[in-house]
N, C-alpha and C. Protein backbone atom coordinates (compact mmCIF):
# COMPACT_ATOMS: atom_id res chain seq x y z
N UNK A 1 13.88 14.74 6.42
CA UNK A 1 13.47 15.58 5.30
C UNK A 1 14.13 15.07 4.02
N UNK A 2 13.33 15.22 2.78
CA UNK A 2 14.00 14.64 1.93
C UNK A 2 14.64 15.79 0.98
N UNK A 3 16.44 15.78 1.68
CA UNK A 3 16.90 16.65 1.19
C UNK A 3 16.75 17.34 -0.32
N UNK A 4 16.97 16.24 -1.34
CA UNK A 4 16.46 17.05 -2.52
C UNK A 4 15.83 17.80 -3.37
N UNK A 5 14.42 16.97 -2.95
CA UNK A 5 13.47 18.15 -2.91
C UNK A 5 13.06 19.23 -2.46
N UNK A 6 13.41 19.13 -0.80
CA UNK A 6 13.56 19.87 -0.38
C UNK A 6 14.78 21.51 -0.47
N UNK A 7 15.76 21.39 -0.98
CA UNK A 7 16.23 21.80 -1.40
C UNK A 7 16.03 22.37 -3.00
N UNK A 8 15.70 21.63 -3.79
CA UNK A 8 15.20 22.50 -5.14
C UNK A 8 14.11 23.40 -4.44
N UNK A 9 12.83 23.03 -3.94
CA UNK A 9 12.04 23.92 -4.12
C UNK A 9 12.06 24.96 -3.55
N UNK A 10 13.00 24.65 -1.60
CA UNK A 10 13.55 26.37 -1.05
C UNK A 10 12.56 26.83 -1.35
N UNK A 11 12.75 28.22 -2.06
CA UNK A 11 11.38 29.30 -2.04
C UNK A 11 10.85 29.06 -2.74
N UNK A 12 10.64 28.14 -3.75
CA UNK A 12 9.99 27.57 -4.68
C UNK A 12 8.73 27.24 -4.37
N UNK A 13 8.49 26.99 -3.20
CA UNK A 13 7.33 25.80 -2.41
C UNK A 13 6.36 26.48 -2.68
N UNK A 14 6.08 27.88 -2.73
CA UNK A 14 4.98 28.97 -2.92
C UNK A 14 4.61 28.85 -4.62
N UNK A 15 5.51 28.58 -5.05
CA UNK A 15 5.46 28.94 -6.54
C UNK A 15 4.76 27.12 -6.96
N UNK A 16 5.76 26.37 -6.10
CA UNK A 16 4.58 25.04 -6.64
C UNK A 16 3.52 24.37 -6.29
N UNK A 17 3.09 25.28 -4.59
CA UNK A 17 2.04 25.28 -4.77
C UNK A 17 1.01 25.33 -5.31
N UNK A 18 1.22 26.91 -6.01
CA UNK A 18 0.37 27.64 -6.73
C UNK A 18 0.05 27.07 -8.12
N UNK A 19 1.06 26.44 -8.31
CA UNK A 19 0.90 25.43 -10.10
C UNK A 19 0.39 24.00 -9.76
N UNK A 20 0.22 23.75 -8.45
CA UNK A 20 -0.99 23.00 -8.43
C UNK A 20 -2.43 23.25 -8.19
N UNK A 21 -2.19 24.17 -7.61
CA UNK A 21 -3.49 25.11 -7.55
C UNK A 21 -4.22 25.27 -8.91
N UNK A 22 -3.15 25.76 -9.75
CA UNK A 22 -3.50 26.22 -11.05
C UNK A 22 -3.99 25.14 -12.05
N UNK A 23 -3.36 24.19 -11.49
CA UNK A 23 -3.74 22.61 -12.30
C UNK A 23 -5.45 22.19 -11.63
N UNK A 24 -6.05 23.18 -10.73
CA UNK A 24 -7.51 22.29 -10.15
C UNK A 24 -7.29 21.50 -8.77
N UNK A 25 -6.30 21.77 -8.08
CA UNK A 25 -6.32 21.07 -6.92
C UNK A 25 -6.66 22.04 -5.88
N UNK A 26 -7.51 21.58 -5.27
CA UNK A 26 -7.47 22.57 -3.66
C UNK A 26 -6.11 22.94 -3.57
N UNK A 27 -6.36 24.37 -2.60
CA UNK A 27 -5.25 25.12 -1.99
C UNK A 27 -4.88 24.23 -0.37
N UNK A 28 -5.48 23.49 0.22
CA UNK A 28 -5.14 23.20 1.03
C UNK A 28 -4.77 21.70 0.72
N UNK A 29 -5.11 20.50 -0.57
CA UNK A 29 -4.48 19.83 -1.09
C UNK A 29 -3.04 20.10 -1.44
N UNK A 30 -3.10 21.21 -2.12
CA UNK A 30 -1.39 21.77 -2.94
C UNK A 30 -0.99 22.30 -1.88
N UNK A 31 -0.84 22.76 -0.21
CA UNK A 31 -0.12 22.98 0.27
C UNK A 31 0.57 21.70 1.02
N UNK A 32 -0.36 20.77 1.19
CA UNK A 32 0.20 19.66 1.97
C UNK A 32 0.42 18.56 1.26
N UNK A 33 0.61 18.41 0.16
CA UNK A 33 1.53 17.54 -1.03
C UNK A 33 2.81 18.31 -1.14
N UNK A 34 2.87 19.23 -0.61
CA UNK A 34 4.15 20.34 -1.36
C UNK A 34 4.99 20.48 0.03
N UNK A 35 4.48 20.20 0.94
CA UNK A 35 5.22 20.09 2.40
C UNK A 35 5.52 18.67 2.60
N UNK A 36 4.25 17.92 2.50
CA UNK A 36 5.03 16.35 2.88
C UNK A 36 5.84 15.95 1.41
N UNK A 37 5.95 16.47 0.05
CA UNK A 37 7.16 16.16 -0.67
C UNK A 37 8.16 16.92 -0.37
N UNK A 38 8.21 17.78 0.13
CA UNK A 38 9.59 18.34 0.57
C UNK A 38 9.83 17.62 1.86
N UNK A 39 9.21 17.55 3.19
CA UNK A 39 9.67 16.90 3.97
C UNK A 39 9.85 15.65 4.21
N UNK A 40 9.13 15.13 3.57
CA UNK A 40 8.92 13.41 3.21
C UNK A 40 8.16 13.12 4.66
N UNK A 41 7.41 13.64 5.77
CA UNK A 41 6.63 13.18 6.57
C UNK A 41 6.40 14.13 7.79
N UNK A 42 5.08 14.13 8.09
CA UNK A 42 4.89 15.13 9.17
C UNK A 42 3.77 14.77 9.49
N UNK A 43 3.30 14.75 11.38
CA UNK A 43 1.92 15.22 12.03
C UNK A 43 1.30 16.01 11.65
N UNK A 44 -0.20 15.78 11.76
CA UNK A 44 -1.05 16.84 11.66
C UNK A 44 -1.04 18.25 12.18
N UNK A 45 -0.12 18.35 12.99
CA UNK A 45 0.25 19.29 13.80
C UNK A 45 1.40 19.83 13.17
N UNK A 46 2.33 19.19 12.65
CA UNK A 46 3.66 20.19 12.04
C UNK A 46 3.16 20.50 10.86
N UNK A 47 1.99 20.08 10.12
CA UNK A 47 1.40 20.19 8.77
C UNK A 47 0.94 21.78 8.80
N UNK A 48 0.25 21.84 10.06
CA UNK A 48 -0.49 23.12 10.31
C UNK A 48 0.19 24.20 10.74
N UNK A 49 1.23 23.73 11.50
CA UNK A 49 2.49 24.66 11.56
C UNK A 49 2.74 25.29 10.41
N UNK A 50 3.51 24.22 9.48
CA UNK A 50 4.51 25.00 8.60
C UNK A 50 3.41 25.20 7.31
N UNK A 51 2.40 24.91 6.96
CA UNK A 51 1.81 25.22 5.79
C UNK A 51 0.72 26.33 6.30
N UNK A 52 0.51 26.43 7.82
CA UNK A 52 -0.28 27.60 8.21
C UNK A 52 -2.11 26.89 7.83
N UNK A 53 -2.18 25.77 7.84
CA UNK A 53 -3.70 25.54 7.57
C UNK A 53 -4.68 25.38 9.15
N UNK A 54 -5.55 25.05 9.45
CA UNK A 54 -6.71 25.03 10.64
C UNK A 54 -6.58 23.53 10.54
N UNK A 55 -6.66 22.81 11.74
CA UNK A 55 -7.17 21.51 11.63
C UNK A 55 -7.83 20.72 11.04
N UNK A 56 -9.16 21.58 10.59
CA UNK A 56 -10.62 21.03 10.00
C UNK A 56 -9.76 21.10 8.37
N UNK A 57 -8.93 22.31 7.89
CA UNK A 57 -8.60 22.02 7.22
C UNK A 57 -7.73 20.76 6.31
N UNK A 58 -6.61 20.84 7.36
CA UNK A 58 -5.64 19.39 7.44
C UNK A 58 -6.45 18.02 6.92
N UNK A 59 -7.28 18.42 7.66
CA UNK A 59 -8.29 17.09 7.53
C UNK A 59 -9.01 16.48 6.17
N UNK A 60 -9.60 18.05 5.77
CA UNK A 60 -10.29 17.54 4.24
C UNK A 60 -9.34 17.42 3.22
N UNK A 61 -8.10 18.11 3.82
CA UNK A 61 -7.03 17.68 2.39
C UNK A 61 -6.00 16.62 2.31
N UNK A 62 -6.76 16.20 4.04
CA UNK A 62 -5.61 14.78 3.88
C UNK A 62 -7.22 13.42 3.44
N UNK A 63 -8.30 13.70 3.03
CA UNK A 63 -9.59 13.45 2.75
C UNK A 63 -9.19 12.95 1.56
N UNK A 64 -8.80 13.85 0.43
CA UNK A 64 -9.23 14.06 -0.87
C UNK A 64 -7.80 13.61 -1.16
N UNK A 65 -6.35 12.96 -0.54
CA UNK A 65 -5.35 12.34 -0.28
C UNK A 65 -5.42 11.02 -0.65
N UNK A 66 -6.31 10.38 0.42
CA UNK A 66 -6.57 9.56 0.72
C UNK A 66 -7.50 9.03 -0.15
N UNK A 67 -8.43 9.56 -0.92
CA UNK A 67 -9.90 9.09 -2.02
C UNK A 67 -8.20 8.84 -3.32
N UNK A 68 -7.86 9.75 -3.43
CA UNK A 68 -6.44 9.25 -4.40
C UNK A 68 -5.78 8.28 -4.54
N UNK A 69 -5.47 7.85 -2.97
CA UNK A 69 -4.59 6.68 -2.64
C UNK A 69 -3.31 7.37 -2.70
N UNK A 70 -3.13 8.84 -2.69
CA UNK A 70 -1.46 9.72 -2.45
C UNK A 70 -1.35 9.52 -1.14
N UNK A 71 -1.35 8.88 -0.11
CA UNK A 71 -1.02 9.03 0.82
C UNK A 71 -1.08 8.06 1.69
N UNK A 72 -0.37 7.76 3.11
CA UNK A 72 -0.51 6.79 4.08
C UNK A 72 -0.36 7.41 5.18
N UNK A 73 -0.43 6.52 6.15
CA UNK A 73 -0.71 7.34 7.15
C UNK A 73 -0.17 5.98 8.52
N UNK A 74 0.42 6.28 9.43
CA UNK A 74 0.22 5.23 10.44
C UNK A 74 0.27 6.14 12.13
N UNK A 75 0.22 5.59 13.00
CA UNK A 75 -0.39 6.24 14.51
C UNK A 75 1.31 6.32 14.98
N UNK A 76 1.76 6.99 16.36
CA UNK A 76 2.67 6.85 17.26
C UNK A 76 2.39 7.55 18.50
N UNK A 77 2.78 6.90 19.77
CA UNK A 77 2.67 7.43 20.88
C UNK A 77 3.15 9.00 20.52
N UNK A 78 2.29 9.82 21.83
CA UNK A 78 2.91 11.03 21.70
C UNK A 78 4.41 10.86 22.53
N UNK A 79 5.22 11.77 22.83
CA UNK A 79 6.35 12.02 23.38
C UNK A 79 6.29 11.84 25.03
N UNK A 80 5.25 12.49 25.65
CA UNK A 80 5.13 12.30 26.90
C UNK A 80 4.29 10.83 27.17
N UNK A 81 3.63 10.22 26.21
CA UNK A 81 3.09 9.04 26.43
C UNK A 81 2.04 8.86 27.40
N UNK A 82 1.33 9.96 26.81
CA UNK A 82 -0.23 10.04 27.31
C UNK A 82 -1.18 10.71 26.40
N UNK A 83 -2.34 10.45 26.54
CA UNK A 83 -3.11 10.94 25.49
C UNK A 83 -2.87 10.21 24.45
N UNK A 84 -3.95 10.89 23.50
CA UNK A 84 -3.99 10.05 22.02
C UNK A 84 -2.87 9.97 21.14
N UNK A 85 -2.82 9.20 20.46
CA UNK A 85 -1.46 8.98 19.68
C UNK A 85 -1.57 9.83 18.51
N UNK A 86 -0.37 10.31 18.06
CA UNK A 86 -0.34 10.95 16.85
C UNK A 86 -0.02 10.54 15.66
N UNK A 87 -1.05 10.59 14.17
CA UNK A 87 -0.77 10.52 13.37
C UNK A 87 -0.15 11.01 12.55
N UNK A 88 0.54 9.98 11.79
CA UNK A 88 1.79 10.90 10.91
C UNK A 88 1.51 10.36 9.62
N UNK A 89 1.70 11.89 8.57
CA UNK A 89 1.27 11.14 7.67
C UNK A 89 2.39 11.77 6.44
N UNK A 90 2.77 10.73 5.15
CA UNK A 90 3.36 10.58 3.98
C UNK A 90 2.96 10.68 2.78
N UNK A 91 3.15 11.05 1.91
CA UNK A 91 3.18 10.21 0.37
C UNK A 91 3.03 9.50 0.00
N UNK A 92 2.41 8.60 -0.10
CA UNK A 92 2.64 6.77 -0.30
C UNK A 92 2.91 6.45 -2.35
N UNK A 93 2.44 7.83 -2.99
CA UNK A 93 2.63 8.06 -4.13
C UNK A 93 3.92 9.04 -4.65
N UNK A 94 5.22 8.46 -5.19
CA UNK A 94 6.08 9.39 -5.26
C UNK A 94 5.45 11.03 -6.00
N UNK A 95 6.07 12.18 -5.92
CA UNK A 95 5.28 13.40 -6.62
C UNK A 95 5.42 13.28 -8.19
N UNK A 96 6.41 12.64 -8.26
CA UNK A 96 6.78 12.73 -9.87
C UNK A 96 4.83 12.31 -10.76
N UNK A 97 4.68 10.92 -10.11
CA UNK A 97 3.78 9.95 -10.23
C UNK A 97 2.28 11.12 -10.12
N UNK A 98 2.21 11.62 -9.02
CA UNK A 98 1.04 12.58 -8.53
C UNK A 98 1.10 13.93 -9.91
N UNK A 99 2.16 14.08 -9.73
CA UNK A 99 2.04 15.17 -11.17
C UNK A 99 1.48 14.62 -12.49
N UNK A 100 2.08 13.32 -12.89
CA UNK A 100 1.52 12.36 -14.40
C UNK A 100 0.44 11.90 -14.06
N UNK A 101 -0.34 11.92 -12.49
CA UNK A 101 -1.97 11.94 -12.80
C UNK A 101 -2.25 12.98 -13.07
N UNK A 102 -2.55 13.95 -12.64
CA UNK A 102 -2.66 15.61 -12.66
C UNK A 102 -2.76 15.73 -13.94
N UNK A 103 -1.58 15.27 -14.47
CA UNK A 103 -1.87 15.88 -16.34
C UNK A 103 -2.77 14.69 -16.98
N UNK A 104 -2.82 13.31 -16.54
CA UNK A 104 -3.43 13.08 -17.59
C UNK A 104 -4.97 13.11 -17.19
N UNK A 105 -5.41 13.77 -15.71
CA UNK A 105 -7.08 14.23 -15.83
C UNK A 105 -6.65 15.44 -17.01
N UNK A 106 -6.01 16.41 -16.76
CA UNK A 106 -6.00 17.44 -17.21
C UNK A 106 -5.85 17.58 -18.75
N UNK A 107 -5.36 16.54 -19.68
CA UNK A 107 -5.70 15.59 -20.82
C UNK A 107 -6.67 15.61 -21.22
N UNK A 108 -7.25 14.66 -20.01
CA UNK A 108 -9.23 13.95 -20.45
C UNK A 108 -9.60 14.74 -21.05
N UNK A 109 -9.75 15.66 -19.37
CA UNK A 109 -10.71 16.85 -19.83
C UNK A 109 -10.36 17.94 -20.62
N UNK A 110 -9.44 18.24 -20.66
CA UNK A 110 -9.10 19.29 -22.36
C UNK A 110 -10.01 18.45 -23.72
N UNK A 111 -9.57 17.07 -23.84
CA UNK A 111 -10.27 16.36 -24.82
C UNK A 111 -11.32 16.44 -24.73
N UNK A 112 -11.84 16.41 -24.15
CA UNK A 112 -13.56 16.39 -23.44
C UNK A 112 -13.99 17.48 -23.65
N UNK A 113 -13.06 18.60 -23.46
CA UNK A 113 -13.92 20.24 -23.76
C UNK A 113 -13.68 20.17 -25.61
N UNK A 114 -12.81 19.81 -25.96
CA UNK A 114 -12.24 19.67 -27.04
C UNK A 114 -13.46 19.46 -28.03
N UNK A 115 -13.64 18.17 -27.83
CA UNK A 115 -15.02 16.96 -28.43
C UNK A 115 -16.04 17.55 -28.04
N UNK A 116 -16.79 18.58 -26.99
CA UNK A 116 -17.68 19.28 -27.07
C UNK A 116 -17.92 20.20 -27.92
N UNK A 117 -16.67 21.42 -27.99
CA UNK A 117 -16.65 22.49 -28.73
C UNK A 117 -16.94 22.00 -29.90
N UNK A 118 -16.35 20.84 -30.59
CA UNK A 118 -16.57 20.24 -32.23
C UNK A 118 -17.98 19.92 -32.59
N UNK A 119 -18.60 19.65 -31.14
CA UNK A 119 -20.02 19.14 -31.65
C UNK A 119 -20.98 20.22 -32.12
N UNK A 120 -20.31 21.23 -31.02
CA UNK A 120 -20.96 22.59 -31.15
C UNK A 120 -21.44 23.27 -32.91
N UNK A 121 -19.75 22.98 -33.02
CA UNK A 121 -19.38 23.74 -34.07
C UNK A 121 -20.25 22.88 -35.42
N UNK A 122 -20.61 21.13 -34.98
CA UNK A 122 -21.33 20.58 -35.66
C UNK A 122 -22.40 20.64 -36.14
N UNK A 123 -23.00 20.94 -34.72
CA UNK A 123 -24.48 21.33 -34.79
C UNK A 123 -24.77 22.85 -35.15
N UNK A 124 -24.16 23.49 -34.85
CA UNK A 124 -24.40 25.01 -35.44
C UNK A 124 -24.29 25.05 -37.09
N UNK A 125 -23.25 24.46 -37.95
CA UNK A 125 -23.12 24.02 -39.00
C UNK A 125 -24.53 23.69 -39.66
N UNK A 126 -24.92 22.90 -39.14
CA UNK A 126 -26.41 22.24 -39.84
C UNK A 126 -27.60 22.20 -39.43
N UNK A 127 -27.56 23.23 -38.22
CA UNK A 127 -28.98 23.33 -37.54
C UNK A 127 -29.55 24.75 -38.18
N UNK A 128 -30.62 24.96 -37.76
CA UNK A 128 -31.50 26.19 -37.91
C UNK A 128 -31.12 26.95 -36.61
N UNK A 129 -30.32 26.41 -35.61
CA UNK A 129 -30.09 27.61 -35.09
C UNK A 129 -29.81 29.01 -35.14
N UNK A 130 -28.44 28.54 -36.42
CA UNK A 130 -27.42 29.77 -36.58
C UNK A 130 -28.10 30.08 -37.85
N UNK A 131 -28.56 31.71 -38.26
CA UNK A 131 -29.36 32.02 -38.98
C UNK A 131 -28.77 33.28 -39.31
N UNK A 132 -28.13 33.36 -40.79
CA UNK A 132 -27.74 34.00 -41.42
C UNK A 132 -28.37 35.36 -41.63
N UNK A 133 -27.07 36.26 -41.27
CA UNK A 133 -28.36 38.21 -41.31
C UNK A 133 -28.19 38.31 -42.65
């Protein structure tokens, strides 16, 4: 586990979830960036444990991980050494890094709503739309 983080966030983990949430990320993205940065690595199975998600879930948010490039992943025998091997999966993007993408979509697109609203305000300006009572 990677003590430090793990340690700042303690009960925090709910609270930074939720401010990734709040930033536009899936809830089942922001729970399992916020567990494997506090723990620095876990099975699909301790994922679902401690963040409480469904399998199918695990899955699409280690999906939309992976389309990122936040993440890696490699196989290991299970413990009894039968059956399928288990994947374990990481960070491959420190969080600091995952947060300074986060803001700078969250940038774009402010600019982007930004440069719309102006056009608005452009075209209402000089169109026959807006019609004086």
């Amino acid at each position: 586990m990677r003590e430090g983080l793990a340690e700042a966030l303690g009960d925090n983990s709910h609270e930074f979830s939720d401010l990734l949430q709040s930033l536009g990320l899936q809830r089942n993205v922001a729970k399992v960036i916020t567990y494997l940065a506090a723990a620095g690595e876990g099975t699909s199975i301790d994922i679902e444990r401690e963040v409480g998600l469904r399998q199918p879930e695990v899955s699409i948010a280690m999906r939309t991980l992976r389309l990122n490039n936040w993440i890696r992943e490699w196989e290991v025998k299970s413990a009894e050494g039968k059956g399928r091997p288990c994947k374990v999966y990481a960070l491959s993007t420190p969080i600091d890094e995952i947060i300074e993408s986060i803001e700078e979509e969250r940038r774009k697109k402010s600019a982007e709503e930004l440069e719309s609203i102006q056009k608005l305000k452009d075209l209402a300006s000089t169109s026959a739309l807006v019609r004086e009572p």
